[in-house]
PDB file of N, CA and C in Angstrom:
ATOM      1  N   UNK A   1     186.569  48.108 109.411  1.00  0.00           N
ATOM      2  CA  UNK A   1     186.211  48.578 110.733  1.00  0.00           C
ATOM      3  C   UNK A   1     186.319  50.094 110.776  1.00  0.00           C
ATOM      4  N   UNK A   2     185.479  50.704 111.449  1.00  0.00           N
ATOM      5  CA  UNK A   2     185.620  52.163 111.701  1.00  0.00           C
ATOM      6  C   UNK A   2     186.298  52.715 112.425  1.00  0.00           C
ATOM      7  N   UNK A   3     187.203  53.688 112.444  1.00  0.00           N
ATOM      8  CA  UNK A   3     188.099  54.177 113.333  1.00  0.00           C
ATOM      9  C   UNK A   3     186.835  54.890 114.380  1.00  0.00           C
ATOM     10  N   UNK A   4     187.451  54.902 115.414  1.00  0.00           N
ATOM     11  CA  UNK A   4     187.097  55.404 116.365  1.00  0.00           C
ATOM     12  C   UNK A   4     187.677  57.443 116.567  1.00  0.00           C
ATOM     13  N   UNK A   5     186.760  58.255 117.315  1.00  0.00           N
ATOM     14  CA  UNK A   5     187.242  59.315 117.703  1.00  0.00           C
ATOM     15  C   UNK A   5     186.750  60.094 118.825  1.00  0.00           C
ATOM     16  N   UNK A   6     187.389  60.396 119.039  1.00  0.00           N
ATOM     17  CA  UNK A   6     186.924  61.361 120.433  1.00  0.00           C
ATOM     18  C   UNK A   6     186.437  62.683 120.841  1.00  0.00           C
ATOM     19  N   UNK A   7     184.953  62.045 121.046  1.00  0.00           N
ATOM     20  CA  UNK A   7     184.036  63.010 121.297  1.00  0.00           C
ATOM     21  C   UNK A   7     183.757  63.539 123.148  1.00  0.00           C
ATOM     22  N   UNK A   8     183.822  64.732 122.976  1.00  0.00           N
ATOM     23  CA  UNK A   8     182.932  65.429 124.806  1.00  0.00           C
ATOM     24  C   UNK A   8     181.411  65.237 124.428  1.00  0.00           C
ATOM     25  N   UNK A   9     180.891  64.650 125.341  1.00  0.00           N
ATOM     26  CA  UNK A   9     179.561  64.932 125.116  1.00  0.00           C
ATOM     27  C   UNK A   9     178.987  65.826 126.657  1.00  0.00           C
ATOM     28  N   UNK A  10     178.411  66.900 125.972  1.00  0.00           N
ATOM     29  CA  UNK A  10     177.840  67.624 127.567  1.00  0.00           C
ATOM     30  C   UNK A  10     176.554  67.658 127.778  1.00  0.00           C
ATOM     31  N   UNK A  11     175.775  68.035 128.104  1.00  0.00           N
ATOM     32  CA  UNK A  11     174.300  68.210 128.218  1.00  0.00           C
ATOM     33  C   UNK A  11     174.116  69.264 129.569  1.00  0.00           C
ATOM     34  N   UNK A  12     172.373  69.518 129.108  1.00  0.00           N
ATOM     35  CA  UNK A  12     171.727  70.330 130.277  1.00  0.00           C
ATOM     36  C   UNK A  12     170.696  69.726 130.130  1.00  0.00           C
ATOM     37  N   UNK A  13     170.262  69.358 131.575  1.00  0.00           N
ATOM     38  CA  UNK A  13     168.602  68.599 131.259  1.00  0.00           C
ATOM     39  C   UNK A  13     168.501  68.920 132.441  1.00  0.00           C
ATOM     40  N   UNK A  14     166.448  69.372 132.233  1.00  0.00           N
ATOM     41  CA  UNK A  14     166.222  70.157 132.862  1.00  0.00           C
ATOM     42  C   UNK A  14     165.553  69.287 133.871  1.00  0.00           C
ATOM     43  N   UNK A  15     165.267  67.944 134.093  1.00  0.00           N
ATOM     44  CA  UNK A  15     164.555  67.128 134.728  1.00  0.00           C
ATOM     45  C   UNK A  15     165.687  66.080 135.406  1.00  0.00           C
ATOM     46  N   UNK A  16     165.440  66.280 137.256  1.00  0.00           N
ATOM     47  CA  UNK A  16     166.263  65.477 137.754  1.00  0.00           C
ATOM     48  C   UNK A  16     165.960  63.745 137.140  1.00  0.00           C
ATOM     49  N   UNK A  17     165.264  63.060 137.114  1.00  0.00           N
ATOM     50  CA  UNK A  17     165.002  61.887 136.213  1.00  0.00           C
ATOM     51  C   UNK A  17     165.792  61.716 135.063  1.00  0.00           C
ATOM     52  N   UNK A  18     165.854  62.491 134.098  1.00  0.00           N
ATOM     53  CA  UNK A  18     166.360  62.300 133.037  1.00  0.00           C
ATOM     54  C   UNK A  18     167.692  62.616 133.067  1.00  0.00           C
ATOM     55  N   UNK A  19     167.946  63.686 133.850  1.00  0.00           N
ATOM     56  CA  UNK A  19     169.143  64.047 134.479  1.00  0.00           C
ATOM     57  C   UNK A  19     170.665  62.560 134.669  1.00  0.00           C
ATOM     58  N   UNK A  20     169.710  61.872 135.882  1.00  0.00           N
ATOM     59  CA  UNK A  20     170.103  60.478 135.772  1.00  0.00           C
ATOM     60  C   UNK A  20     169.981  59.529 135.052  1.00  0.00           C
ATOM     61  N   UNK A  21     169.002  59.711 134.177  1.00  0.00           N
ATOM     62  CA  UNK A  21     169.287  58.990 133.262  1.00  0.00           C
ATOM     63  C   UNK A  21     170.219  58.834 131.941  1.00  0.00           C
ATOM     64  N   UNK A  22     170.742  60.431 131.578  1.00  0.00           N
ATOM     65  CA  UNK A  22     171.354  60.315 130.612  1.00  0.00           C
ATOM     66  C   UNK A  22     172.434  60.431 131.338  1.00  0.00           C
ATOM     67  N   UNK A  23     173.331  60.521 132.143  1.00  0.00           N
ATOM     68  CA  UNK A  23     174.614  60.269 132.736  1.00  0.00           C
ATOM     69  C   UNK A  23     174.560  58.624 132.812  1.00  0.00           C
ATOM     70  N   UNK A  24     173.530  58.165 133.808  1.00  0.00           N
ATOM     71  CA  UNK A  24     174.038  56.711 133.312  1.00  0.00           C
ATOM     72  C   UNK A  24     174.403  56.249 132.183  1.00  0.00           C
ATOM     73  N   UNK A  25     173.525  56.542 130.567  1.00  0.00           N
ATOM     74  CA  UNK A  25     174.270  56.395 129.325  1.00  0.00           C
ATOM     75  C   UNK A  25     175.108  56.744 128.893  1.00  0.00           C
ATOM     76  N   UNK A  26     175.541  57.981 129.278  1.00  0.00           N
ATOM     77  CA  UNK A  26     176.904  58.541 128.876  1.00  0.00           C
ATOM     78  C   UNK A  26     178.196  57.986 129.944  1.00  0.00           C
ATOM     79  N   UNK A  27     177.940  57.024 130.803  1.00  0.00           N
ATOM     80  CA  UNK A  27     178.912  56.457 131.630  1.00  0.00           C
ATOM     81  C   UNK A  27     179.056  55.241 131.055  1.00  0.00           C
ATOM     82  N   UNK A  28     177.999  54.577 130.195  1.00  0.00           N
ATOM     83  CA  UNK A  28     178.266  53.099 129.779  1.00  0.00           C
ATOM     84  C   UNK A  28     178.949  53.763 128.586  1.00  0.00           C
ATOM     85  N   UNK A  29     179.697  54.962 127.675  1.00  0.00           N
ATOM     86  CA  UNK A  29     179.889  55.281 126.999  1.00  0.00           C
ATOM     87  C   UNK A  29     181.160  56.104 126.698  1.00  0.00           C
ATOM     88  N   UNK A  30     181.495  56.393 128.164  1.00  0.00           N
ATOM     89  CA  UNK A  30     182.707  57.296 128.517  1.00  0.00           C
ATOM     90  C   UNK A  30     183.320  57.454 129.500  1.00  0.00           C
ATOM     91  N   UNK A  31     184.113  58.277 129.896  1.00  0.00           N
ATOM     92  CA  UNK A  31     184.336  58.800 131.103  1.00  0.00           C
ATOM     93  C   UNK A  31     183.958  60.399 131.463  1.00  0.00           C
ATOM     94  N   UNK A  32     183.757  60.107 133.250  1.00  0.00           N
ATOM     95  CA  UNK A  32     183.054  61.595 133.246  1.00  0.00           C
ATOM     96  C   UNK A  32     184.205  62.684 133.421  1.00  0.00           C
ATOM     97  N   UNK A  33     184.638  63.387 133.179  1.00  0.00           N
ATOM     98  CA  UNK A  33     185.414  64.786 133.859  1.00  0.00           C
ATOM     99  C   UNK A  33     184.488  65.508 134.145  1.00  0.00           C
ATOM    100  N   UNK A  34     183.592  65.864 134.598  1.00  0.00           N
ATOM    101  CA  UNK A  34     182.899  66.549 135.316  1.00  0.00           C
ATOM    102  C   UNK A  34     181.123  66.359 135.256  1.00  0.00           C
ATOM    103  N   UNK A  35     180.482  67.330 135.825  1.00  0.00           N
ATOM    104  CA  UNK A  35     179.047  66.525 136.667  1.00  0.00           C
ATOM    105  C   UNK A  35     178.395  65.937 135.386  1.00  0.00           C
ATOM    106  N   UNK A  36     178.245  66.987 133.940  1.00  0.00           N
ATOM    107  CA  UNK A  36     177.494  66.910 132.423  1.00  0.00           C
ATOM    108  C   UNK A  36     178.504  66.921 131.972  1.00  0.00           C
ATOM    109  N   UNK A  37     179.895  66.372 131.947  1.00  0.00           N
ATOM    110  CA  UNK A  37     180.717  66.702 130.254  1.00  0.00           C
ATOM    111  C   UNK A  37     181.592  65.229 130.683  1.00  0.00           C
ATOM    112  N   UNK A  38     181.709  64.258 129.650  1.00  0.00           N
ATOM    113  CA  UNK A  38     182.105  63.262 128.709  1.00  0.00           C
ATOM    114  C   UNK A  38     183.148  63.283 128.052  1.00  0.00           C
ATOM    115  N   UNK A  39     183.791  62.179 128.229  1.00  0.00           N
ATOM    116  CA  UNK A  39     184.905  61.750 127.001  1.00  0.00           C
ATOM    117  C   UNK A  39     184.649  60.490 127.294  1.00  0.00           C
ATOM    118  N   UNK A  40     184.429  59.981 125.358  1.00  0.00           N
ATOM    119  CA  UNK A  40     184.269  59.023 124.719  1.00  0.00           C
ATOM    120  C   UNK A  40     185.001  58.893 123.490  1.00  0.00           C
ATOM    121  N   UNK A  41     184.983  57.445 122.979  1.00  0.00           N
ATOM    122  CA  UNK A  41     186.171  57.188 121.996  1.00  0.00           C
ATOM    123  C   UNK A  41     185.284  56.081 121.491  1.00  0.00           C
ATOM    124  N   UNK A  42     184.485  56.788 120.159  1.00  0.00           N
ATOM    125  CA  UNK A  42     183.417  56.231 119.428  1.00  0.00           C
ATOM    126  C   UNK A  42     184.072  56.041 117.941  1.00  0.00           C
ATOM    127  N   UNK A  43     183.057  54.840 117.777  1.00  0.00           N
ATOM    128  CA  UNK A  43     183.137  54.559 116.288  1.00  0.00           C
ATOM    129  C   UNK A  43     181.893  54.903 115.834  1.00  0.00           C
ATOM    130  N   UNK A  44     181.029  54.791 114.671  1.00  0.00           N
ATOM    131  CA  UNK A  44     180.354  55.756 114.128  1.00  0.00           C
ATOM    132  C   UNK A  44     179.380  54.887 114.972  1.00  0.00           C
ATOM    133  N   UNK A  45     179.378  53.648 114.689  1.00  0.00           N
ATOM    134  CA  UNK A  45     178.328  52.574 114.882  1.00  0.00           C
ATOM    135  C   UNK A  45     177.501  52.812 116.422  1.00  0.00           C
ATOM    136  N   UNK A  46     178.715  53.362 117.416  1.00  0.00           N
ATOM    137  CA  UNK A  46     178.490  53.478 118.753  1.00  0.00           C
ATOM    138  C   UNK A  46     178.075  54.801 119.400  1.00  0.00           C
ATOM    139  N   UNK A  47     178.500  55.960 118.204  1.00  0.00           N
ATOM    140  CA  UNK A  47     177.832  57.242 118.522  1.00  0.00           C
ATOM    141  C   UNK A  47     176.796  57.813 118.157  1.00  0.00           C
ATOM    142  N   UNK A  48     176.524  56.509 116.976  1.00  0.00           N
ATOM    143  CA  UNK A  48     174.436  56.123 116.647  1.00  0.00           C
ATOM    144  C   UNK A  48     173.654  56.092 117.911  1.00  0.00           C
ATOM    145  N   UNK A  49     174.348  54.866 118.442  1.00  0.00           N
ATOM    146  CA  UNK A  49     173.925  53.985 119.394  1.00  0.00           C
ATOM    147  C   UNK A  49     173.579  55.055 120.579  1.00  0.00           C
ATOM    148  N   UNK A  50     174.608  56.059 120.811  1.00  0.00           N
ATOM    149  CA  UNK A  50     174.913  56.789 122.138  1.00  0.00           C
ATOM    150  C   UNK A  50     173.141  58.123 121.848  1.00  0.00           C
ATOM    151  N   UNK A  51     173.679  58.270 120.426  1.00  0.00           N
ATOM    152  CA  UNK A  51     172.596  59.162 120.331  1.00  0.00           C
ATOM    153  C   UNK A  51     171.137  58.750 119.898  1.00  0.00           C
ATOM    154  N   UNK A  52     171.029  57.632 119.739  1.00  0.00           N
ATOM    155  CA  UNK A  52     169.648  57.261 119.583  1.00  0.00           C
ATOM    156  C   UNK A  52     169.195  56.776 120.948  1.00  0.00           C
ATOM    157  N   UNK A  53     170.436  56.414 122.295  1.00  0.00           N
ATOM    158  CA  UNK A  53     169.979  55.691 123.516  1.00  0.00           C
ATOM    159  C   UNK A  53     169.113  57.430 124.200  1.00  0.00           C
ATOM    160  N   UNK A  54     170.102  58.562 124.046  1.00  0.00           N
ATOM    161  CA  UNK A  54     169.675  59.746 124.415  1.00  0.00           C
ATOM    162  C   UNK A  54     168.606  60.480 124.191  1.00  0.00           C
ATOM    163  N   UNK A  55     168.385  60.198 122.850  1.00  0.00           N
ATOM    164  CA  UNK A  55     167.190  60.795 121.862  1.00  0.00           C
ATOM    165  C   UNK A  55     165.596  60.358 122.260  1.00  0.00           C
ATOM    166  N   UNK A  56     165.611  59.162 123.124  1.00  0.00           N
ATOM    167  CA  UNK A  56     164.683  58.437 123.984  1.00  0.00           C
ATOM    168  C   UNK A  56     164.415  58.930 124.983  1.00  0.00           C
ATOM    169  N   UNK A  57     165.370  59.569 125.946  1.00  0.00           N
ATOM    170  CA  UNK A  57     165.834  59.988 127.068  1.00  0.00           C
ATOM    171  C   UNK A  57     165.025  61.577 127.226  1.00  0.00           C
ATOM    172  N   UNK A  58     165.650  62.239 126.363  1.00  0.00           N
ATOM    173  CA  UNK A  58     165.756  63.714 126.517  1.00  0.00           C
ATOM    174  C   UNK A  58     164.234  64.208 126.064  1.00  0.00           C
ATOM    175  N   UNK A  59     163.955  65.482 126.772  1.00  0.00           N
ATOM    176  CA  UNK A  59     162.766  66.120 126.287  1.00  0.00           C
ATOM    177  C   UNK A  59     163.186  67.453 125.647  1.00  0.00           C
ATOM    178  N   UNK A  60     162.770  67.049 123.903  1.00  0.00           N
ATOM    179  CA  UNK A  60     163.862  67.764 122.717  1.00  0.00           C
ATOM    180  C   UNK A  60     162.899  70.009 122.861  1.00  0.00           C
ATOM    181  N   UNK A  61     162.416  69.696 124.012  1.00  0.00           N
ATOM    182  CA  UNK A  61     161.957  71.367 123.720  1.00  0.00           C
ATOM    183  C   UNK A  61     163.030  71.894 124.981  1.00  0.00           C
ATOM    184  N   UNK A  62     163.154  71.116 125.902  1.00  0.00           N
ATOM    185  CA  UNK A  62     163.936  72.046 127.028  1.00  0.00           C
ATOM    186  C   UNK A  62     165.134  71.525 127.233  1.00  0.00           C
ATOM    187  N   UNK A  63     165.345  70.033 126.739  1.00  0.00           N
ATOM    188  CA  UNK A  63     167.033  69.491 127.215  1.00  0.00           C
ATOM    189  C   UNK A  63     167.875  69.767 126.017  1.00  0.00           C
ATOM    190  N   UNK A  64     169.201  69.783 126.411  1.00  0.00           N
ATOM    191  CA  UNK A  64     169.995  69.531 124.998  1.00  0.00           C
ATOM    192  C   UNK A  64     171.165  68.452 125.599  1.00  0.00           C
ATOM    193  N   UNK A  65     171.651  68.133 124.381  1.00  0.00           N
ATOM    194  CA  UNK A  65     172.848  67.570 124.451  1.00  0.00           C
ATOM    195  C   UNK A  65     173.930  67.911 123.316  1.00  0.00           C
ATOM    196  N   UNK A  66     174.988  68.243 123.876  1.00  0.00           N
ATOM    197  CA  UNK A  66     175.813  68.853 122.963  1.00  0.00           C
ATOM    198  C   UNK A  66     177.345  67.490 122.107  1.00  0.00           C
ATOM    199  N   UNK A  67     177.307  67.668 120.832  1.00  0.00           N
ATOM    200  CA  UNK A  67     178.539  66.210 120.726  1.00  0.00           C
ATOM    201  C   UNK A  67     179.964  67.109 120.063  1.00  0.00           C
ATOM    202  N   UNK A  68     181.093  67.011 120.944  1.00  0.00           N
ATOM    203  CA  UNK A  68     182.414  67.806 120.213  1.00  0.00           C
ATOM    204  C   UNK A  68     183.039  66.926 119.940  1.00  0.00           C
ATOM    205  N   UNK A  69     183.423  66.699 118.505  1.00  0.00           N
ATOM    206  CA  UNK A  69     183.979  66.032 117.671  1.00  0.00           C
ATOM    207  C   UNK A  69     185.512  66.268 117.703  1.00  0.00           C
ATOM    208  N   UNK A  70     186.513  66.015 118.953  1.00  0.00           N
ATOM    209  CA  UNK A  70     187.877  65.949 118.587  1.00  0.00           C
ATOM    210  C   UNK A  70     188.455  65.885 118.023  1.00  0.00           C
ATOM    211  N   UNK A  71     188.386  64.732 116.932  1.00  0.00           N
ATOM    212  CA  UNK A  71     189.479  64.023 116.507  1.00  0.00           C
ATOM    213  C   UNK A  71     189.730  62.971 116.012  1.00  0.00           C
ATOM    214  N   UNK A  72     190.516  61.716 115.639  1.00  0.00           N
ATOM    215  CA  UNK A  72     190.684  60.548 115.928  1.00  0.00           C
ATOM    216  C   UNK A  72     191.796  60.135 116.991  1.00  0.00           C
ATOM    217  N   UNK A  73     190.957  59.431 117.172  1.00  0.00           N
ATOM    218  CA  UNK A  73     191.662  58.491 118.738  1.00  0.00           C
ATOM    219  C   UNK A  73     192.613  58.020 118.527  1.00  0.00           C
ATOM    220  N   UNK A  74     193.356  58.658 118.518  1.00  0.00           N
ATOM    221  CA  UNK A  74     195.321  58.019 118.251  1.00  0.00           C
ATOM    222  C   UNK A  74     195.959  58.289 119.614  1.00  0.00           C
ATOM    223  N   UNK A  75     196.828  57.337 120.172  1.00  0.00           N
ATOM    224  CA  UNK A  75     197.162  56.954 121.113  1.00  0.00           C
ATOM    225  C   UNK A  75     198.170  57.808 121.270  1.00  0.00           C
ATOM    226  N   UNK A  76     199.102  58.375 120.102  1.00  0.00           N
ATOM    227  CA  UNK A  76     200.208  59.081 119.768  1.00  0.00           C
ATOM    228  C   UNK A  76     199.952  60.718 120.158  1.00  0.00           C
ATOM    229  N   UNK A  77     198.545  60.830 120.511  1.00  0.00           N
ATOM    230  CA  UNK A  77     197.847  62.119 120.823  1.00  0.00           C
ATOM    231  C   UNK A  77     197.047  62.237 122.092  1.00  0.00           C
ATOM    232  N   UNK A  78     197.881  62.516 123.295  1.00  0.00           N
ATOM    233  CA  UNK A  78     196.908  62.247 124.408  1.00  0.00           C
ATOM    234  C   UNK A  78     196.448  63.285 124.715  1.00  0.00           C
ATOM    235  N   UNK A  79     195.107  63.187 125.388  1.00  0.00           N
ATOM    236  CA  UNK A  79     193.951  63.910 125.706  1.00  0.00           C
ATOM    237  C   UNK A  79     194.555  65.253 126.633  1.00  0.00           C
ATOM    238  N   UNK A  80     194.449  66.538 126.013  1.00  0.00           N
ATOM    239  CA  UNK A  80     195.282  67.607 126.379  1.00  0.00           C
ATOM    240  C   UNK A  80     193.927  68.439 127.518  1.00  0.00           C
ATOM    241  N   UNK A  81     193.819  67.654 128.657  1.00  0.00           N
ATOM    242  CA  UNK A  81     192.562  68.954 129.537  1.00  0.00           C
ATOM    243  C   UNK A  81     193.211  70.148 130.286  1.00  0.00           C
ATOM    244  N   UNK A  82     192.793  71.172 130.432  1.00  0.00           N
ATOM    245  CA  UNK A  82     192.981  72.015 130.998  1.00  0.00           C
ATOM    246  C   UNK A  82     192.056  72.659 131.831  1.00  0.00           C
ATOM    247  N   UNK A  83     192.459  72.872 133.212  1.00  0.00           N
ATOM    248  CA  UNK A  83     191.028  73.215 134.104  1.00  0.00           C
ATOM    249  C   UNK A  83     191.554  74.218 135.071  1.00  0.00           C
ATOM    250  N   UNK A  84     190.809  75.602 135.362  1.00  0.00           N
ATOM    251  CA  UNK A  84     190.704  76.415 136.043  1.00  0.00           C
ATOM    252  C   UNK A  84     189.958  76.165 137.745  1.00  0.00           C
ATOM    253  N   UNK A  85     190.511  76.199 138.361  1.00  0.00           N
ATOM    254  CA  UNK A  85     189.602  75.968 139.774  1.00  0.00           C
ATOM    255  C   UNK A  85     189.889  74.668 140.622  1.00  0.00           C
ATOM    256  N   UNK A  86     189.062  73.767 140.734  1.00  0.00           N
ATOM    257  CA  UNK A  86     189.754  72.413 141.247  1.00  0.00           C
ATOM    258  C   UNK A  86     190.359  71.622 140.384  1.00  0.00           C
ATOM    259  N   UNK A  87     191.415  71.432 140.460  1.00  0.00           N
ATOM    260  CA  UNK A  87     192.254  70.405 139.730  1.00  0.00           C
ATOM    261  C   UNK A  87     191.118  69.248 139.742  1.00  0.00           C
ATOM    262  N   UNK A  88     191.295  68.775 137.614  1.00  0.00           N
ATOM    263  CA  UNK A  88     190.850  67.531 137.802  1.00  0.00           C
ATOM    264  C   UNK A  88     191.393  65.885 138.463  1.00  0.00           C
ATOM    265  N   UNK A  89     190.124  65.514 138.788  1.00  0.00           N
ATOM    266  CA  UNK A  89     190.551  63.939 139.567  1.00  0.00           C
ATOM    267  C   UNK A  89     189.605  62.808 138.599  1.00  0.00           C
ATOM    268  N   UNK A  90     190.414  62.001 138.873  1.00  0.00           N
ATOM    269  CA  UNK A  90     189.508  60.907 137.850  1.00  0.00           C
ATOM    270  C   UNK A  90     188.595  60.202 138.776  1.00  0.00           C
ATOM    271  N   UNK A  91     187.386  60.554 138.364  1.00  0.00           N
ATOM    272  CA  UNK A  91     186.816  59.660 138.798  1.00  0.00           C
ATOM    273  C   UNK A  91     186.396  58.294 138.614  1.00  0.00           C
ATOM    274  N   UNK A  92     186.301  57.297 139.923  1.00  0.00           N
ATOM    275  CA  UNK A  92     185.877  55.841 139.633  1.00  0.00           C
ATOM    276  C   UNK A  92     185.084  55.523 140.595  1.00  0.00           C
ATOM    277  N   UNK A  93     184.451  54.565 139.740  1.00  0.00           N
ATOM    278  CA  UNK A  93     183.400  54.133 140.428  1.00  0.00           C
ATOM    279  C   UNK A  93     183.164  53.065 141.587  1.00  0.00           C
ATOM    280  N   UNK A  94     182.319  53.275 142.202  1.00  0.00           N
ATOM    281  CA  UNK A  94     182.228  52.278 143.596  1.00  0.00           C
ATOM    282  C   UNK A  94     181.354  51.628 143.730  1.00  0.00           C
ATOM    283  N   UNK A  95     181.179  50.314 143.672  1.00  0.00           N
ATOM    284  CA  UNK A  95     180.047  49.454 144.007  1.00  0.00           C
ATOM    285  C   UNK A  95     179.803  48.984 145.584  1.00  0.00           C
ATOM    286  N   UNK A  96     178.375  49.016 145.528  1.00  0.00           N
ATOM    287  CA  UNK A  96     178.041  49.090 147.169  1.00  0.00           C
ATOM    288  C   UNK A  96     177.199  47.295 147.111  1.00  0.00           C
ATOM    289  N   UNK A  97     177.111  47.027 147.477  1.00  0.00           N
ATOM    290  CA  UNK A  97     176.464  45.685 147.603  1.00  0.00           C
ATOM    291  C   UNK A  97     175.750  45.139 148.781  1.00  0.00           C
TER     292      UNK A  97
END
């Protein structure tokens, strides 16, 4: 089995459409800390997956997406953020029905 590690993934896309669209993938994939930046805890198999779901998504002359390679995901090492301005809040999600 592949260890898993922890990647930020951020992006800029320049199209509200795609905009939403690649946050929805990067939410089945992570958590958000903020509007474009990601934390995920991938194995190789799943950060194929993340970047071939994106690679569909994105229009490769004006969007990007950026992948920062942390680390490995060891539990013994927790996620050190640091933020200037509004303190981060975790966000969760709300279903409306």
């Amino acid at each position: 089995m592949s260890r898993r590690r922890r990647y930020l993934v951020c992006y800029d896309i320049s199209d509200p459409k795609r905009l939403r669209q690649t946050a929805k993938v990067c939410e089945s994939f992570g958590s958000r800390i903020q509007c474009s930046v990601f934390e995920s805890s991938l194995d190789a198999t799943m950060l194929a997956r993340l970047k071939m779901e994106l690679n569909k998504i994105i229009n490769h002359a004006c969007d990007q997406v950026i992948f920062v390679d942390m680390g490995t995901d060891d539990e013994s090492t927790p996620l050190n953020i640091e933020f200037i301005g509004l303190p981060y809040l975790k966000r969760t999600r709300i279903t409306i029905i």
